[in-house]
N, C-alpha and C. Protein backbone atom coordinates (compact mmCIF):
# COMPACT_ATOMS: atom_id res chain seq x y z
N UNK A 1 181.29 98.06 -33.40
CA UNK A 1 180.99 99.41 -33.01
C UNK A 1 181.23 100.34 -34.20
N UNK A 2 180.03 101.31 -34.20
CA UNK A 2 180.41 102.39 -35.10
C UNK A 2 181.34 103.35 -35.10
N UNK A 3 182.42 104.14 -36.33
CA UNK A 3 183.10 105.15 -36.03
C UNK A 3 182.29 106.52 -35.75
N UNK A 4 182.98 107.22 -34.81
CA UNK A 4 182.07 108.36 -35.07
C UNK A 4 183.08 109.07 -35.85
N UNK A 5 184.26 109.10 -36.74
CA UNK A 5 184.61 109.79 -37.29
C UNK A 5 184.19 110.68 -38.61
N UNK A 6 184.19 111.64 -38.58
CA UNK A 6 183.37 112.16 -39.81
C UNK A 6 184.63 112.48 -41.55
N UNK A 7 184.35 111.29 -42.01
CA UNK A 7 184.68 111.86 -43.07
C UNK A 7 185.01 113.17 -44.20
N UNK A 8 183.90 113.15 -44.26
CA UNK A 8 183.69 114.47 -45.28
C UNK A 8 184.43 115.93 -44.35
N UNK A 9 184.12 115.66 -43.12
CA UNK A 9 184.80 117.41 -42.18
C UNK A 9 185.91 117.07 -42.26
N UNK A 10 186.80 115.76 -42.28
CA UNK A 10 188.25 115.72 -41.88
C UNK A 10 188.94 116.40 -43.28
N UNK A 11 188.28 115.68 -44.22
CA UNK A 11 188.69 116.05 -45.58
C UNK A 11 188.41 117.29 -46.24
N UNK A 12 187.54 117.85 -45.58
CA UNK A 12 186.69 119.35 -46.24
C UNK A 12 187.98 120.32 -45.27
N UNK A 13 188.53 119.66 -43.88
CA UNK A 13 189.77 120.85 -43.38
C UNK A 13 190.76 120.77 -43.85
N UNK A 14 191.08 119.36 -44.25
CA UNK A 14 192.61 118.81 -45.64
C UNK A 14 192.08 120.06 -46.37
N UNK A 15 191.79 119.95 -46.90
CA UNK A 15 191.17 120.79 -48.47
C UNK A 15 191.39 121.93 -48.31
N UNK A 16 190.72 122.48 -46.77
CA UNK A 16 191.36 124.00 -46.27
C UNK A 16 192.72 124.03 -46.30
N UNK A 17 193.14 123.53 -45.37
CA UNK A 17 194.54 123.86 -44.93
C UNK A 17 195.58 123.86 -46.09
N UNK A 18 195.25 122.68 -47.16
CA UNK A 18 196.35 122.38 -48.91
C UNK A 18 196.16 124.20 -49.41
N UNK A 19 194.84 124.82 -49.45
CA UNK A 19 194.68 126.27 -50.07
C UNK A 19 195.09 126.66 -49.21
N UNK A 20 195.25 127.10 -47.62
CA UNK A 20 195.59 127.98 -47.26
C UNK A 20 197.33 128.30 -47.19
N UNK A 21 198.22 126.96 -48.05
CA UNK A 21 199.44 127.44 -47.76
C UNK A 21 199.82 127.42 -49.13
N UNK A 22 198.58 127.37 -50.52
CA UNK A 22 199.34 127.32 -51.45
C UNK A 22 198.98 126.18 -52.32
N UNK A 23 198.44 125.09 -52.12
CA UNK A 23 198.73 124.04 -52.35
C UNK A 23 197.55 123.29 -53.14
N UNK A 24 196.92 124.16 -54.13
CA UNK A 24 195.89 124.42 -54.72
C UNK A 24 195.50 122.99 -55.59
N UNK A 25 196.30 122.97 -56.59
CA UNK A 25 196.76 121.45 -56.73
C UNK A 25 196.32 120.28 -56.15
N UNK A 26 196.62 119.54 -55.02
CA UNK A 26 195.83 118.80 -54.20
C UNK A 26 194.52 118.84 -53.41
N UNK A 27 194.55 120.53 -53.35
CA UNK A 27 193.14 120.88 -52.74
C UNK A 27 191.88 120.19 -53.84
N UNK A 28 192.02 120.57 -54.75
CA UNK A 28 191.55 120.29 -56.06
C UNK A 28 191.10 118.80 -56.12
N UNK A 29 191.98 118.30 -56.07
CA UNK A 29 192.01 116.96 -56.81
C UNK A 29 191.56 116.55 -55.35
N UNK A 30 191.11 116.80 -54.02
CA UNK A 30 190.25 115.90 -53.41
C UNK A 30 189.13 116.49 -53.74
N UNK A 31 188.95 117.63 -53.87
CA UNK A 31 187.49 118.40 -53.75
C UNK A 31 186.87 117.46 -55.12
N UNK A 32 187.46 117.42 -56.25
CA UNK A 32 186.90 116.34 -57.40
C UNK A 32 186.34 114.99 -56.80
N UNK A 33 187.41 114.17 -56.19
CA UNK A 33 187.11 112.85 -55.70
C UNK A 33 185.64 113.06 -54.85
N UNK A 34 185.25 113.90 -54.43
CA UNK A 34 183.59 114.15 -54.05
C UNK A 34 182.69 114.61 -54.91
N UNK A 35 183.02 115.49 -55.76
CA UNK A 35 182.25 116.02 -56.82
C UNK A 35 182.12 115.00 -58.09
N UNK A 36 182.93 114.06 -58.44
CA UNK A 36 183.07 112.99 -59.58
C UNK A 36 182.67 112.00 -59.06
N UNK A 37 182.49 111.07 -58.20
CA UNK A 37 182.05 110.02 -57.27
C UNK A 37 180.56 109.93 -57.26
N UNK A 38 179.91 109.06 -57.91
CA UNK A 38 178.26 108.92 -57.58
C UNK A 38 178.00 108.04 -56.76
N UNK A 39 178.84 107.38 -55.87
CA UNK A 39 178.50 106.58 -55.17
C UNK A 39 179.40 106.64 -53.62
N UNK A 40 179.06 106.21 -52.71
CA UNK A 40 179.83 106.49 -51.55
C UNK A 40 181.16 105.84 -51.78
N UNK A 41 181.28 104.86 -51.89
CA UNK A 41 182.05 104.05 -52.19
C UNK A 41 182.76 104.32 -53.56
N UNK A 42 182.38 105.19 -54.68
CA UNK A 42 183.27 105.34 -55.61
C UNK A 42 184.21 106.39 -54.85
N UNK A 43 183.41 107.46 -54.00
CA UNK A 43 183.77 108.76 -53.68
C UNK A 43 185.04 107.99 -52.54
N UNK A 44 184.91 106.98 -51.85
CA UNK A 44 186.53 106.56 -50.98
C UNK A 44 187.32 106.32 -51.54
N UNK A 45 187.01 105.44 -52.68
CA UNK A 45 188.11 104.96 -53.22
C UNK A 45 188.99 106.09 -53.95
N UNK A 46 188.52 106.96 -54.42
CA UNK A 46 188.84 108.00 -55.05
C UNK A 46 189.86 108.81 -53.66
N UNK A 47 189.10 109.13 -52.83
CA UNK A 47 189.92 109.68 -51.81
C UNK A 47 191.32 108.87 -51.29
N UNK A 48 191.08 107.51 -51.32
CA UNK A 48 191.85 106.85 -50.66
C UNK A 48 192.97 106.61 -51.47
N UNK A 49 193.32 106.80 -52.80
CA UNK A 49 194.17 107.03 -53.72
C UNK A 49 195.13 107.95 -53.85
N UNK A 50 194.13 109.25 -53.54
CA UNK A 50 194.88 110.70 -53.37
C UNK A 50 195.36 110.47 -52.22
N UNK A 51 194.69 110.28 -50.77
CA UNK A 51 195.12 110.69 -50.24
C UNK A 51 196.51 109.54 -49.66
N UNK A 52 196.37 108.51 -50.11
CA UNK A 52 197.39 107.35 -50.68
C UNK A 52 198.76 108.39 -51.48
N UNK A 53 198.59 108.88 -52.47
CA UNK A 53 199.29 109.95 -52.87
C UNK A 53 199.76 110.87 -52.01
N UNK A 54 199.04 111.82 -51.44
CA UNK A 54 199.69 112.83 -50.73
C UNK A 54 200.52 112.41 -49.75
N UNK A 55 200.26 111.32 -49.11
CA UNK A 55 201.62 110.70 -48.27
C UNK A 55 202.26 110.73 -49.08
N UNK A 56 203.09 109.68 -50.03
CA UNK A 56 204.06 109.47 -50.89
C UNK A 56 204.26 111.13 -51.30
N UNK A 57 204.14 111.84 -51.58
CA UNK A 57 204.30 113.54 -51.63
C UNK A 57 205.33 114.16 -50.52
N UNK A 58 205.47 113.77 -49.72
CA UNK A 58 205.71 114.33 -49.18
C UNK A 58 206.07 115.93 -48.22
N UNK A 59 205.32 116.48 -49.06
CA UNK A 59 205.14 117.99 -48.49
C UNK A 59 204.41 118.31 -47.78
N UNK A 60 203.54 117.90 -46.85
CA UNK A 60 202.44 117.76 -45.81
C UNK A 60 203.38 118.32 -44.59
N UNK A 61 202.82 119.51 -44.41
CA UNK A 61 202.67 119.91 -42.50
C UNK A 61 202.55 118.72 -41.70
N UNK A 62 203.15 118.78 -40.04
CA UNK A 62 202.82 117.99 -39.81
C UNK A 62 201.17 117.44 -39.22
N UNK A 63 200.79 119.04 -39.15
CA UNK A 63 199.52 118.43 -39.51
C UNK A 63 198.72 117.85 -39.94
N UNK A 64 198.61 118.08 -41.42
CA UNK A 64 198.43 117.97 -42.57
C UNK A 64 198.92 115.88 -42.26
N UNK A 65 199.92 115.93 -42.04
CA UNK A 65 200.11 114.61 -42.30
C UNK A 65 199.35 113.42 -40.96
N UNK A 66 199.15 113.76 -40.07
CA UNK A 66 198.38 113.34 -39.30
C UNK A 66 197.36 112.96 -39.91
N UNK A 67 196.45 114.50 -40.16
CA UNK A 67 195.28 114.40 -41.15
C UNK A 67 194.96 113.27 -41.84
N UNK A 68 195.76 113.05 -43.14
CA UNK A 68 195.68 112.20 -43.99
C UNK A 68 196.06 111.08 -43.29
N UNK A 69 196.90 110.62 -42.81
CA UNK A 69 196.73 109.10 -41.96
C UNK A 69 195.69 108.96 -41.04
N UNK A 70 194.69 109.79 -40.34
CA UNK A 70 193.73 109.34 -39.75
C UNK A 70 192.88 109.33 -40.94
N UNK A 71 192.02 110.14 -41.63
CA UNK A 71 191.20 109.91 -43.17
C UNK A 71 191.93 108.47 -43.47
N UNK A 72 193.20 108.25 -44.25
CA UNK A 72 193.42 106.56 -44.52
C UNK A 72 192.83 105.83 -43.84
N UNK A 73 193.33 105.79 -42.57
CA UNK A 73 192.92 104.93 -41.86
C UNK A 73 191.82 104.39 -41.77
N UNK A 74 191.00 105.50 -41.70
CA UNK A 74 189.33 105.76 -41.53
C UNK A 74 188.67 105.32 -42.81
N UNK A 75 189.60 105.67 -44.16
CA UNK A 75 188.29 105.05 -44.91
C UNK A 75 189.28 103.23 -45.34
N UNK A 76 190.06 102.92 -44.86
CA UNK A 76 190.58 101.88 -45.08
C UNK A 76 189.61 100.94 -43.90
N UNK A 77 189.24 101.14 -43.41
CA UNK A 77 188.20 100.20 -42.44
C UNK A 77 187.29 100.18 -43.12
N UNK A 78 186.40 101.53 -43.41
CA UNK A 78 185.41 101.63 -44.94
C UNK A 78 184.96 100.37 -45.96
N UNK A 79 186.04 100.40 -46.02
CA UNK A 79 186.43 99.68 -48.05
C UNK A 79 186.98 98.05 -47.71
């Protein structure tokens, strides 16, 4: 069965929410992992690194940290 999870929106509201408290820095460095990526698959792996990172970070809302473990999750089935 297919996911219907949408990638790119889960990560395009990460991206919001890192700027809206400050956190410009990580906003960044996912918004790259889409913009540097020519391939779908370069563009996960890239995400799945950072966002591999931003756990280990630990400064994530707990939103925010939800977030990024469903995206893992999601592109770890992916890849």
């Amino acid at each position: 069965m297919e996911s219907k999870f949408d990638l790119y929106s889960a990560t395009q509201t990460l991206i919001l929410e890192l700027e809206s408290r400050g956190d410009a820095k990580n906003a960044e460095v996912l918004k790259d992992a889409f913009e540097a990526g020519s391939t779908g698959s370069e563009i996960c792996m890239a995400l799945r690194f950072h966002i591999s990172a931003l756990i280990r970070h630990r400064g994530l809302t707990a939103t925010e940290n939800v977030t990024v473990r469903k995206i893992l999750h999601e592109l770890q089935k992916i890849l």
